[in-house]
Protein backbone atom coordinates (compact mmCIF):
# COMPACT_ATOMS: atom_id res chain seq x y z
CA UNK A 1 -13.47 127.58 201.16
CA UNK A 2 -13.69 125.30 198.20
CA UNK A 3 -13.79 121.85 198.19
CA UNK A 4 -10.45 119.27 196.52
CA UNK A 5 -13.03 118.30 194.01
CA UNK A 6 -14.43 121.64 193.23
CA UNK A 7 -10.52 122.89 192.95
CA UNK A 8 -9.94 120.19 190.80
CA UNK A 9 -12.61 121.16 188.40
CA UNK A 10 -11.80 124.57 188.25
CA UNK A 11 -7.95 123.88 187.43
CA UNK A 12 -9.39 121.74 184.80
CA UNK A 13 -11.65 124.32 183.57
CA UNK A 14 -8.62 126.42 183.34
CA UNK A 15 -6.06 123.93 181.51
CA UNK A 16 -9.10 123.59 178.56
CA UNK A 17 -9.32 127.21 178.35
CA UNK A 18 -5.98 127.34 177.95
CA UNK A 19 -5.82 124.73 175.10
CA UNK A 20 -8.51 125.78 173.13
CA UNK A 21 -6.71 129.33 173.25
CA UNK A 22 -3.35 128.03 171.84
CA UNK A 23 -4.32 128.60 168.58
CA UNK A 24 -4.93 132.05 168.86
CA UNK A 25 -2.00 132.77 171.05
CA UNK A 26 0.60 130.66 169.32
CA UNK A 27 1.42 129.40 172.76
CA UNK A 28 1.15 126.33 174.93
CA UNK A 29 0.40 126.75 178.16
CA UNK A 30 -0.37 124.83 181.38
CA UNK A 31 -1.33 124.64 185.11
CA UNK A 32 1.63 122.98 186.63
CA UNK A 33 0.95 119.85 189.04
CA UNK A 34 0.07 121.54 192.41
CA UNK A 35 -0.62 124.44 190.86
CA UNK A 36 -2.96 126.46 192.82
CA UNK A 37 -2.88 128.12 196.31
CA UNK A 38 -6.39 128.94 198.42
CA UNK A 39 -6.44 132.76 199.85
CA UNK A 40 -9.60 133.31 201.73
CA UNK A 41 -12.23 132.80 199.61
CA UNK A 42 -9.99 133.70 196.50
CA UNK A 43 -8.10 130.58 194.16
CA UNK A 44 -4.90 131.78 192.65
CA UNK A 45 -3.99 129.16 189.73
CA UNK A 46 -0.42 129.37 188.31
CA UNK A 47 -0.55 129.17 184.32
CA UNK A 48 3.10 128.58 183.14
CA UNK A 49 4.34 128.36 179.14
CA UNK A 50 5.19 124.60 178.13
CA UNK A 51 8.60 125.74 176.97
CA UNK A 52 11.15 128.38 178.03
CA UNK A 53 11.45 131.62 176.22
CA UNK A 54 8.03 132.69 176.77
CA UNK A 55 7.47 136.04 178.57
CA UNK A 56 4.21 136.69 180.62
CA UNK A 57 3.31 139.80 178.96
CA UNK A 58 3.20 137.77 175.92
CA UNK A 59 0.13 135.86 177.69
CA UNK A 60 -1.38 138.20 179.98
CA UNK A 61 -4.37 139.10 177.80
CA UNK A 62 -5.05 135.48 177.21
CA UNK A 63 -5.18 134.95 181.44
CA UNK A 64 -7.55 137.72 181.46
CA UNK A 65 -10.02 136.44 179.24
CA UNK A 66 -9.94 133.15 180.88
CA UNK A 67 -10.63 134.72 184.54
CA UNK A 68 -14.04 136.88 182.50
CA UNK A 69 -15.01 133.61 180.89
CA UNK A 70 -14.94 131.87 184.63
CA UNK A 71 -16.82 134.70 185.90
CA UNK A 72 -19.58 134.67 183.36
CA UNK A 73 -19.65 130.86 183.39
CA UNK A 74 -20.37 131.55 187.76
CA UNK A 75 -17.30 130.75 189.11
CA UNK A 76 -16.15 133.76 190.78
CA UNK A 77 -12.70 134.58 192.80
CA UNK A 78 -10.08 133.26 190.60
CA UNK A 79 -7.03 134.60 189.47
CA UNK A 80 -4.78 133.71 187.33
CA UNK A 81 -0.91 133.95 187.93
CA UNK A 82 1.52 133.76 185.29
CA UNK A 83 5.06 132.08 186.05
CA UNK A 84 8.12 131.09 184.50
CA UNK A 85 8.51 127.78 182.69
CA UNK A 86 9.91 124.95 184.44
């Protein structure tokens, strides 16, 4: 199990990923406060678009990249989960 601070970190990780892809993907997109739920040794992070309208397919590829870039960066057993806007 991972430590609050090492969650915290990770989700962070995640929301700059996500930023510095917005560009690219024409889409702003965010880990909602909360966001994350702990599965065994596995961290599912919830990455929902900033405004409605927004399907997940049209962001799917982007969550992938981000869960490779993790990996090669050593932080293994994350997924990302895509979710409606709030």
């Amino acid at each position: 199990m991972r430590t609050e601070q090492e969650i915290q970190r990770i989700v962070k990780q995640v929301q700059t990923r996500l930023d510095a892809r917005r560009g690219a993907t024409g889409l702003s997109l965010k880990v909602p406060k909360g966001g994350y739920r702990e599965d065994d040794e596995w961290l599912h992070v919830i990455v929902a678009p900033v405004k409605n309208g927004v399907r997940a397919y049209d962001y799917v590829e982007a969550l992938g990249e981000i869960e490779s870039d993790l990996r090669d960066s050593g932080i293994d057993h994350v997924l990302l989960v895509p979710a409606m806007a709030d």
